[in-house]
C-alpha atoms as a PDB file:
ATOM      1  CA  UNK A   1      10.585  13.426  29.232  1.00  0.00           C
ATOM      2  CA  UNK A   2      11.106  14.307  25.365  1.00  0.00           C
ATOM      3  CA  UNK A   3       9.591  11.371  23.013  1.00  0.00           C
ATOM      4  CA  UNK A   4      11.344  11.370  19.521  1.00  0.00           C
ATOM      5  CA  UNK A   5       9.488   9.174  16.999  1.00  0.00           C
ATOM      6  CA  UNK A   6      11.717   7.745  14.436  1.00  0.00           C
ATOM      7  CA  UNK A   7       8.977   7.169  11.396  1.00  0.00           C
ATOM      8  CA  UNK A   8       9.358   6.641   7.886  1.00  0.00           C
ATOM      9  CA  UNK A   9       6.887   4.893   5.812  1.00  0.00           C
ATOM     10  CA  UNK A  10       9.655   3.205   3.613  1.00  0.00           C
ATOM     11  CA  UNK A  11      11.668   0.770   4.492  1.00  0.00           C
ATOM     12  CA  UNK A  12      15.549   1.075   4.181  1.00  0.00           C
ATOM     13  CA  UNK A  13      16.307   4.546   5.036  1.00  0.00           C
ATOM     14  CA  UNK A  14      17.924   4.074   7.872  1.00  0.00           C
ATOM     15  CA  UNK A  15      15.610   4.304  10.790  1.00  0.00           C
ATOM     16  CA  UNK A  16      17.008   1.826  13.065  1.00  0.00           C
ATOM     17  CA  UNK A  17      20.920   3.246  12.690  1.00  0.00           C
ATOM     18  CA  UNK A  18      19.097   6.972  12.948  1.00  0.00           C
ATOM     19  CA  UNK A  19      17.821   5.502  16.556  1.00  0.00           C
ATOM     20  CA  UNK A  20      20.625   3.929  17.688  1.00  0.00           C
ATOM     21  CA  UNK A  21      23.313   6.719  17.001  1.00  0.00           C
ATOM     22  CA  UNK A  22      20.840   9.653  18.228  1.00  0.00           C
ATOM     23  CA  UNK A  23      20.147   7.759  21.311  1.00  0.00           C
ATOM     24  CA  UNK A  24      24.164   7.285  21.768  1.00  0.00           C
ATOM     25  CA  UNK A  25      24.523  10.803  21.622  1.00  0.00           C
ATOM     26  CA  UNK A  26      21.858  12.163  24.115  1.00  0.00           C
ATOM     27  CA  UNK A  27      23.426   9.858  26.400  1.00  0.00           C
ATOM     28  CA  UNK A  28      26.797  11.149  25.814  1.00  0.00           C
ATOM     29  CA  UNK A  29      25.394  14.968  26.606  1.00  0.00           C
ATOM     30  CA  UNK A  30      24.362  14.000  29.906  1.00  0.00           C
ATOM     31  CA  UNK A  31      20.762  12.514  29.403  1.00  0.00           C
ATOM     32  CA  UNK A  32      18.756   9.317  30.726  1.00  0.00           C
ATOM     33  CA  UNK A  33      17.733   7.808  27.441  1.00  0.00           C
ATOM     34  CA  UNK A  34      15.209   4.956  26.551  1.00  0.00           C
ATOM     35  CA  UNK A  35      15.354   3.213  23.100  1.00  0.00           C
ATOM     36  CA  UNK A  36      11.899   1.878  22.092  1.00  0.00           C
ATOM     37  CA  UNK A  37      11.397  -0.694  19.702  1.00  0.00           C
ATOM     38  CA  UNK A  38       8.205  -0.916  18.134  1.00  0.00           C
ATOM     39  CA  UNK A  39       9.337  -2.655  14.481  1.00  0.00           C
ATOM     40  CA  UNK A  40       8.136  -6.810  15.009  1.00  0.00           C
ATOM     41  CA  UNK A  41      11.281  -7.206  12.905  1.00  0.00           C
ATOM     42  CA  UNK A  42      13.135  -6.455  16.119  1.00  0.00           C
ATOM     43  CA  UNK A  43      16.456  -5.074  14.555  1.00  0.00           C
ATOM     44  CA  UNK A  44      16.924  -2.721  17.688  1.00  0.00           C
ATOM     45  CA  UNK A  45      16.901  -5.487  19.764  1.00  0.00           C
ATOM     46  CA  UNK A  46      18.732  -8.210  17.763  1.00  0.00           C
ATOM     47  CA  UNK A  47      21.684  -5.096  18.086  1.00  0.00           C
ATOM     48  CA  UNK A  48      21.239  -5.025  21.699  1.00  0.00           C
ATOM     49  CA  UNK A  49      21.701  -8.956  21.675  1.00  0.00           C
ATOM     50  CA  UNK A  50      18.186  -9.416  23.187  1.00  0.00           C
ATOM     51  CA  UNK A  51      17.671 -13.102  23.152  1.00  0.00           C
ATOM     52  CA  UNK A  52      14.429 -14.003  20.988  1.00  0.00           C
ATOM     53  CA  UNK A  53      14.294 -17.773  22.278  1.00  0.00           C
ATOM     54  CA  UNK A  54      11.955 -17.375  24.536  1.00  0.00           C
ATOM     55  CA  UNK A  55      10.805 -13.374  24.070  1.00  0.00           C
ATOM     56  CA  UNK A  56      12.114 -11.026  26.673  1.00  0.00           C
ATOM     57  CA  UNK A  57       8.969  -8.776  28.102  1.00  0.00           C
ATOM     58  CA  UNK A  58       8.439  -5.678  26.316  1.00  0.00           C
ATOM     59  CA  UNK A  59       6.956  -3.429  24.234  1.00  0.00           C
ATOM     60  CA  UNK A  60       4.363  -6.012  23.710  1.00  0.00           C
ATOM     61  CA  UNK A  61       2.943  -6.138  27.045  1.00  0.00           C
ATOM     62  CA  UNK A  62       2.792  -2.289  26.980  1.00  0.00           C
ATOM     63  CA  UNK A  63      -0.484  -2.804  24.543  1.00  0.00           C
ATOM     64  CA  UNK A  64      -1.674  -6.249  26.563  1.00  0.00           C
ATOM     65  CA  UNK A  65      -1.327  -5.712  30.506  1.00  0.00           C
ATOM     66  CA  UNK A  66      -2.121  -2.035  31.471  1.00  0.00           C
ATOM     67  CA  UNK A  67      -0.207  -3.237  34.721  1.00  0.00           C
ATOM     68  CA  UNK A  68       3.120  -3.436  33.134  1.00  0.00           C
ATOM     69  CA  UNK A  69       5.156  -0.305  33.533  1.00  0.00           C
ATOM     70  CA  UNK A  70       7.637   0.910  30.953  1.00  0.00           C
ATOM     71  CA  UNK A  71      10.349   1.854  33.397  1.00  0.00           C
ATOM     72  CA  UNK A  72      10.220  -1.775  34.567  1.00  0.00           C
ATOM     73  CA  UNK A  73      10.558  -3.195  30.819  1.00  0.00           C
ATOM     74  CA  UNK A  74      13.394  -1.224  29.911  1.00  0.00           C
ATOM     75  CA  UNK A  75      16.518  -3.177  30.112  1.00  0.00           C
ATOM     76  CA  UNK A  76      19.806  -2.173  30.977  1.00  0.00           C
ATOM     77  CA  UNK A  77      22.480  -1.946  28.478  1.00  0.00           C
ATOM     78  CA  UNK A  78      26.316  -1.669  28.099  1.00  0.00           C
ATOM     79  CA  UNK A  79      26.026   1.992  27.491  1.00  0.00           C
ATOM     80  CA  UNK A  80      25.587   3.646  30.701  1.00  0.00           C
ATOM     81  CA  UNK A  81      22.573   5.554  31.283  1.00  0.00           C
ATOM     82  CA  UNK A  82      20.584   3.517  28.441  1.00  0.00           C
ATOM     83  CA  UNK A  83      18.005   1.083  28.391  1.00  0.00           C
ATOM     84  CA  UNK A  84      16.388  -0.360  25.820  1.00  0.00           C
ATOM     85  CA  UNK A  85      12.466  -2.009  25.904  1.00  0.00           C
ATOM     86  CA  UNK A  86      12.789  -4.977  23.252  1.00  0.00           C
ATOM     87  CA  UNK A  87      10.202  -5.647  20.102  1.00  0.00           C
ATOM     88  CA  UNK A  88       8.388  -9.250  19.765  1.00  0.00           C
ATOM     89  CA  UNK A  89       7.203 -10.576  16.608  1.00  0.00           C
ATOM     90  CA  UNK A  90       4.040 -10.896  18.212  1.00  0.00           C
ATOM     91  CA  UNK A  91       3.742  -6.929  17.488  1.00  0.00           C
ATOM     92  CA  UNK A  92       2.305  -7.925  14.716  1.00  0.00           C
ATOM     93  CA  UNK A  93      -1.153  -9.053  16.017  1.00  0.00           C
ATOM     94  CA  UNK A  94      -1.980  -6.327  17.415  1.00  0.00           C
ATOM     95  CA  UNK A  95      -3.492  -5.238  14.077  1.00  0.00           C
ATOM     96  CA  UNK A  96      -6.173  -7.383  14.643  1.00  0.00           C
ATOM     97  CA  UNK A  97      -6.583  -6.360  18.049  1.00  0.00           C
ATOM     98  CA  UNK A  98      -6.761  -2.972  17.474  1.00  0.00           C
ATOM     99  CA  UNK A  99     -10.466  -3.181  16.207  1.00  0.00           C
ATOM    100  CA  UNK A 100     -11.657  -4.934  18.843  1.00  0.00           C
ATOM    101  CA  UNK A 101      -9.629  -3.719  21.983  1.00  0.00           C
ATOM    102  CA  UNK A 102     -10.871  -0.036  22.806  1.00  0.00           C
ATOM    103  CA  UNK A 103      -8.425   2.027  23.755  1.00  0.00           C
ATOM    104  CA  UNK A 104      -5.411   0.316  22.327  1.00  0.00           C
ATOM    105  CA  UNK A 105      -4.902   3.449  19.872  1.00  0.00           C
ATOM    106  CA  UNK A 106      -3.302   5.282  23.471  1.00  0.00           C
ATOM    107  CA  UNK A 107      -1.280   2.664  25.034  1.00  0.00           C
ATOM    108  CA  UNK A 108       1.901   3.999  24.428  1.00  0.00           C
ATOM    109  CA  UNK A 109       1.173   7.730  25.101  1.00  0.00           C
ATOM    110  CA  UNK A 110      -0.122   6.383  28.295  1.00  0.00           C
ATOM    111  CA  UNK A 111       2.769   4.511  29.416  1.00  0.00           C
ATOM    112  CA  UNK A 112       5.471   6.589  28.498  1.00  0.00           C
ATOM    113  CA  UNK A 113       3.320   9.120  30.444  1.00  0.00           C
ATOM    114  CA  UNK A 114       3.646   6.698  33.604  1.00  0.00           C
ATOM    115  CA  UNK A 115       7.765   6.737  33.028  1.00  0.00           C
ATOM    116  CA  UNK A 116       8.185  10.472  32.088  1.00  0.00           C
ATOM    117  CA  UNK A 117      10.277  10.568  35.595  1.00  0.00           C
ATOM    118  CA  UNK A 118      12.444   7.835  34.627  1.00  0.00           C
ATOM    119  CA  UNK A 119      14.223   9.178  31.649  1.00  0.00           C
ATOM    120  CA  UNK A 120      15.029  12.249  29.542  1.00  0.00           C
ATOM    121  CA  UNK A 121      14.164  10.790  26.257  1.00  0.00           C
ATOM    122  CA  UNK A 122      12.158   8.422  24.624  1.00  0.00           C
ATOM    123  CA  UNK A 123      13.567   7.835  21.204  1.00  0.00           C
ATOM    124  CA  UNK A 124      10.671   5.384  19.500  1.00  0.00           C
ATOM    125  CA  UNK A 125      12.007   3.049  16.073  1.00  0.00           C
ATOM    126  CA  UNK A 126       8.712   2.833  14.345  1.00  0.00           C
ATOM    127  CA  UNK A 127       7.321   0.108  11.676  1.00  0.00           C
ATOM    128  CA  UNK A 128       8.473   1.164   8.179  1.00  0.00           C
ATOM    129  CA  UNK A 129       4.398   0.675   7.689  1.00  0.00           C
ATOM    130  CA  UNK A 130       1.256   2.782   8.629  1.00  0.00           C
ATOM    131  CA  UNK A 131      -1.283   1.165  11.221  1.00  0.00           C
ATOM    132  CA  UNK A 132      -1.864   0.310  14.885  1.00  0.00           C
ATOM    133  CA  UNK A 133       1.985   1.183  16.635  1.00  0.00           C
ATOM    134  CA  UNK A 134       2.966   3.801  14.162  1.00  0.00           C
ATOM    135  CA  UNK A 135      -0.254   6.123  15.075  1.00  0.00           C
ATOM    136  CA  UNK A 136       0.338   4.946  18.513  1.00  0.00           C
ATOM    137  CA  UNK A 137       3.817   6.598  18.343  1.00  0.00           C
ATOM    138  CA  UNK A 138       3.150   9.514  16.752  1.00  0.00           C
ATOM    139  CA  UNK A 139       0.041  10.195  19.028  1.00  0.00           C
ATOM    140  CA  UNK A 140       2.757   9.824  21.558  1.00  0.00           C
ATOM    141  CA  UNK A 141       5.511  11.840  20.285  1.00  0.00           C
ATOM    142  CA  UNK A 142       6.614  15.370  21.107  1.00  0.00           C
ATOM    143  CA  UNK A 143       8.835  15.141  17.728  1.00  0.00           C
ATOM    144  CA  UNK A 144       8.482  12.856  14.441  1.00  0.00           C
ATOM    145  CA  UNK A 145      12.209  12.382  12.887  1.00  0.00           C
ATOM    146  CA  UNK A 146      11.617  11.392   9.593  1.00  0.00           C
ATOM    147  CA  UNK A 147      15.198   9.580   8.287  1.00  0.00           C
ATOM    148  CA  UNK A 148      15.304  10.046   4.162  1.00  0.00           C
ATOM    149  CA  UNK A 149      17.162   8.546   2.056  1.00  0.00           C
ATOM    150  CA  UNK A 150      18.713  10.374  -1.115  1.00  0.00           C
ATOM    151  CA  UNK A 151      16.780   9.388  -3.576  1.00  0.00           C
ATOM    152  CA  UNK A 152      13.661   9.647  -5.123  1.00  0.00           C
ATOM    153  CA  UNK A 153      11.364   6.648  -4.484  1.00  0.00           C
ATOM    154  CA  UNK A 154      12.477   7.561  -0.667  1.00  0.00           C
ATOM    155  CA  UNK A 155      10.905  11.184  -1.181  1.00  0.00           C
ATOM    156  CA  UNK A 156       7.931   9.660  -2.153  1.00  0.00           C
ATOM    157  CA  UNK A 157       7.506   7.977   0.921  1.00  0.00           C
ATOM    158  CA  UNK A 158       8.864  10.779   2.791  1.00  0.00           C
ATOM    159  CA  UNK A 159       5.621  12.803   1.286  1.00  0.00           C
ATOM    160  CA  UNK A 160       3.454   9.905   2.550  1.00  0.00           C
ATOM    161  CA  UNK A 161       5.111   9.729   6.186  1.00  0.00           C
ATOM    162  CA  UNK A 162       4.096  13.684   6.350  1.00  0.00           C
ATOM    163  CA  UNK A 163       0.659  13.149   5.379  1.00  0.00           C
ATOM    164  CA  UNK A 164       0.063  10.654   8.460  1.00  0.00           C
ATOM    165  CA  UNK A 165       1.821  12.799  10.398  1.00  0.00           C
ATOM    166  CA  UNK A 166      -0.694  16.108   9.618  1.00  0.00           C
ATOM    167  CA  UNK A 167      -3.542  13.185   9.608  1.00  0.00           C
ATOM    168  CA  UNK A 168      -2.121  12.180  13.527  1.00  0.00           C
ATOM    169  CA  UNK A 169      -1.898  16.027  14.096  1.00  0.00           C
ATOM    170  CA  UNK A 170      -5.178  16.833  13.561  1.00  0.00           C
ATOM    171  CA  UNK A 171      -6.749  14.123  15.548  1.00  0.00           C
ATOM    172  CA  UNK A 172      -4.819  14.423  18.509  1.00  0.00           C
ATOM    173  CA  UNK A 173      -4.883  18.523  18.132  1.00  0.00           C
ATOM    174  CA  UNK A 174      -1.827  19.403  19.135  1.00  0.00           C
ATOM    175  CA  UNK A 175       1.642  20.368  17.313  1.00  0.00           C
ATOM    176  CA  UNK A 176       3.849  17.770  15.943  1.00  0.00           C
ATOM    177  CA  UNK A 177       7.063  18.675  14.946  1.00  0.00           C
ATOM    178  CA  UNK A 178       8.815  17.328  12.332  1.00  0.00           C
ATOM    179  CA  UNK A 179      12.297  17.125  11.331  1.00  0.00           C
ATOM    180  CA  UNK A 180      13.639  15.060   8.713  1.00  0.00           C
ATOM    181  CA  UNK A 181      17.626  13.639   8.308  1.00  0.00           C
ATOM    182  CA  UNK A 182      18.591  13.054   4.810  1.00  0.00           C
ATOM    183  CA  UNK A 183      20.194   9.598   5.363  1.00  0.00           C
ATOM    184  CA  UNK A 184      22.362   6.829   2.968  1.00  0.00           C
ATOM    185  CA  UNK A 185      23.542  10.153   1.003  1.00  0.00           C
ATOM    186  CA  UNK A 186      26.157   9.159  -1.950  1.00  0.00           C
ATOM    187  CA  UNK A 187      27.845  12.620  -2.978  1.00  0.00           C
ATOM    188  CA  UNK A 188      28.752  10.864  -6.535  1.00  0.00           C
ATOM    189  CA  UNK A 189      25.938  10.031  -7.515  1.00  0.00           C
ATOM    190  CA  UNK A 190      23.981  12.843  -9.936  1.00  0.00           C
ATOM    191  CA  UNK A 191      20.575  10.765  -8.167  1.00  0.00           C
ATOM    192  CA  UNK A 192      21.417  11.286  -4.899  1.00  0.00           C
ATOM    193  CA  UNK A 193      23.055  14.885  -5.298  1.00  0.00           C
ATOM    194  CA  UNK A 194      19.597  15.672  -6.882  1.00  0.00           C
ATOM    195  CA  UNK A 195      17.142  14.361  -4.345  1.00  0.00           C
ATOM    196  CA  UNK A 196      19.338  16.241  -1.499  1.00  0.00           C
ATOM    197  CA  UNK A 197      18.495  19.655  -3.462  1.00  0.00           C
ATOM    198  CA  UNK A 198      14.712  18.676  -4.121  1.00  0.00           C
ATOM    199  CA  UNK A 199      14.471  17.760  -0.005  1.00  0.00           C
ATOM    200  CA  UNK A 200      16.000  21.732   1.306  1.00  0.00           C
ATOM    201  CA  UNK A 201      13.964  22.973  -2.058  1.00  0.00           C
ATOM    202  CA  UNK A 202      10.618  21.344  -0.660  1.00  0.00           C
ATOM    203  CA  UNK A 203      11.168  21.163   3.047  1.00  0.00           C
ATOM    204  CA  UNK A 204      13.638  24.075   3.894  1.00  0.00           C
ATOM    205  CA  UNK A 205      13.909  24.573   7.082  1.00  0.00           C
ATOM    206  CA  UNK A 206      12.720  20.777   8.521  1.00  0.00           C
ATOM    207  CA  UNK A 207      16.134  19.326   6.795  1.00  0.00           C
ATOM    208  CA  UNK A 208      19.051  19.048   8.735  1.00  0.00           C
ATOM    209  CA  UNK A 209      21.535  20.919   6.895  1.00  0.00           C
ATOM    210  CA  UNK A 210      24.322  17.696   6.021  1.00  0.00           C
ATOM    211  CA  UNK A 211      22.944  14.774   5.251  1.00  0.00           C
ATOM    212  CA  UNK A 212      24.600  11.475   6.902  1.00  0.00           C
ATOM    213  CA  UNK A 213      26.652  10.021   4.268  1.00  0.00           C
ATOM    214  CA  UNK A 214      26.739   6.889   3.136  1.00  0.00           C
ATOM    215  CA  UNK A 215      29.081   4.499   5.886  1.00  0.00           C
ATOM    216  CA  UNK A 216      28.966   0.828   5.819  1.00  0.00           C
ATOM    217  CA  UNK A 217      31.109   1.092   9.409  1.00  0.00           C
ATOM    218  CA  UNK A 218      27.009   2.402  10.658  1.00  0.00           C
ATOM    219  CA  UNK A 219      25.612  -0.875   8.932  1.00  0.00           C
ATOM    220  CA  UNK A 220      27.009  -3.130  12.201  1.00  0.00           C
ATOM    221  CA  UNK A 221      24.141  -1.784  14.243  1.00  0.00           C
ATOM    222  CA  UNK A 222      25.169  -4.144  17.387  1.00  0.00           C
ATOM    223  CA  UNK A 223      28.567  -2.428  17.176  1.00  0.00           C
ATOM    224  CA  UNK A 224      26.947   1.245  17.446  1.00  0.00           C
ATOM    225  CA  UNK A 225      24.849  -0.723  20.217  1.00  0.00           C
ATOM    226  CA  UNK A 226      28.056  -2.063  22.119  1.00  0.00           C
ATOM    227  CA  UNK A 227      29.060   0.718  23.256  1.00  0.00           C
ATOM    228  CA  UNK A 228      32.298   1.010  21.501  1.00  0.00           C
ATOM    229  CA  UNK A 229      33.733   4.466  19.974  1.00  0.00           C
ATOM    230  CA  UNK A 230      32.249   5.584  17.115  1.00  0.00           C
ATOM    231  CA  UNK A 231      34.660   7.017  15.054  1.00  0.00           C
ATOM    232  CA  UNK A 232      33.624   7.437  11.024  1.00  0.00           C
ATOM    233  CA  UNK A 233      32.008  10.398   8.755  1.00  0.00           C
ATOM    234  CA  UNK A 234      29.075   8.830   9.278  1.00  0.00           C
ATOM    235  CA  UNK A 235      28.916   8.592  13.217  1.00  0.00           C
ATOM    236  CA  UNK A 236      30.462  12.747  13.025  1.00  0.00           C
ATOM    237  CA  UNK A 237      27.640  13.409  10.969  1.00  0.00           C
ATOM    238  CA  UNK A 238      25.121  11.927  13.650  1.00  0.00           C
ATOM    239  CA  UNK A 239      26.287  13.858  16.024  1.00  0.00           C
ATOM    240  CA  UNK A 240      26.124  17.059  14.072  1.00  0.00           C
ATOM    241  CA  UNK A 241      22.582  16.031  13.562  1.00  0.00           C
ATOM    242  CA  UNK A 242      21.773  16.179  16.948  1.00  0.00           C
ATOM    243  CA  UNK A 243      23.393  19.257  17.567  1.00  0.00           C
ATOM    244  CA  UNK A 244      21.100  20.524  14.812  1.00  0.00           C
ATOM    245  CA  UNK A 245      18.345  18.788  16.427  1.00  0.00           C
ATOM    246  CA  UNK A 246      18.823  20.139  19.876  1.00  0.00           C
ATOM    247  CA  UNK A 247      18.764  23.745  18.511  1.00  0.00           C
ATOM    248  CA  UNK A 248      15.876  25.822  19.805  1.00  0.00           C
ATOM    249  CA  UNK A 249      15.521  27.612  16.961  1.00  0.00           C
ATOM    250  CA  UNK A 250      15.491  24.348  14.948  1.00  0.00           C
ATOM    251  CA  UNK A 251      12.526  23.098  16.647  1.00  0.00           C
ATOM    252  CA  UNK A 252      10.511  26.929  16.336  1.00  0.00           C
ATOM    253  CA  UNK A 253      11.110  26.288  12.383  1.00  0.00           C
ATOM    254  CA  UNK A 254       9.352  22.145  12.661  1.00  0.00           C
ATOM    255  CA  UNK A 255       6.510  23.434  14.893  1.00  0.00           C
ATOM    256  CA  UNK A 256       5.655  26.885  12.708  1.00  0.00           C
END
């Protein structure tokens, strides 16, 4: 089982939409997919239509019962051949836990361990904010995608996610790749024109090579989630990222 990371330490750059429409499209080449949501803010699951009223199981109990299994918490949905483990606002404790719990800095990378029979792919939506579940995925991760948006207070943040990621890198010592999707991309805007150069002038090789443009048919996330057609620029240019993504020679350039 591949486990994609979908990390960005700012907010608002699409990382949820990245999730949803990459998971959509392993699953239409053929693979078993699980969707991951780490983010207590739960929008992966409010698009699935998760209730909240009580909490359904999930990711949660991944960092509080070492019995629960992750194939077991990942729910079916109406997208064949993809299941989804939901987020809980009580994700957000675990902070606190974290100094006092030994071992809690692993939980993930051990369970998705336990269900790398189960599926083909892990795709993980991260926190927009550095601590306990983003290390957690990017310990875990065979790939960080890094969504960006075009302009430049995201590139600062973009600069910051990279830094944890060589700080994770090091400490677990072992490669991760990184690829970052310039995301939210408005061609008439001299701003965002300019912060798409600056990202292939910095990163090269990491960027996908067309950014996803800006499409407010992506910003109904249940309806990417429902299983419906996707039929826009910005769902073609999704899948064109993944294409990109899924390119051997992409992933020699993220792990050189």
């Amino acid at each position: 089982m591949q486990t994609w990371a979908i990390a960005n330490q700012k907010g608002g750059v699409g990382k949820t939409t990245t999730t949803l429409c990459l998971a959509r499209g392993l699953v239409d080449a053929g693979f078993r997919v699980l969707v991951l949501d780490l983010d207590p803010h739960a929008s992966l699951s409010h698009a699935f239509r998760i209730p909240t009223d009580p909490p359904a199981r999930g990711s949660y109990e991944l960092f509080t019962d070492p019995t629960q299994m992750l194939s077991r918490l990942g729910r079916a949905t109406a997208i064949d051949r993809l299941h989804v483990c939901p987020a809980q606002p009580a994700l957000a404790t675990l902070e606190r836990r974290g100094a006092s719990q030994p071992g809690l800095g692993l939980a993930l990378g051990r369970s998705l361990h336990a269900a790398r029979d189960a599926y083909d792919y892990a795709v993980l939506d991260c926190p927009p904010t550095l601590g306990l579940l983003m290390v957690n995925a990017l310990a875990a991760a065979d790939r960080l995608v890094s969504p960006t948006q075009t302009d430049p207070l995201a590139l600062h943040g973009l600069r910051d996610m990279l830094r944890t990621a060589d700080m994770v890198e090091r400490s677990r010592r072992r490669p991760l790749p990184r690829a970052i999707i310039p995301t939210l991309h408005d061609k008439r805007t001299r701003s965002g024109q300019q912060s798409l150069e600056q990202l292939h002038e910095m990163y090269g090789p990491l960027v996908s090579p067309d950014p996803i443009p800006l499409d407010t048919r992506l910003r109904d996330a249940a309806a990417v989630a429902s299983g419906a057609t996707l039929a826009s620029r910005g769902a073609d240019a999704y899948r064109e990222a993944l294409q990109w993504l899924l390119d051997p020679i992409s992933l020699e350039c993220e792990a050189a």
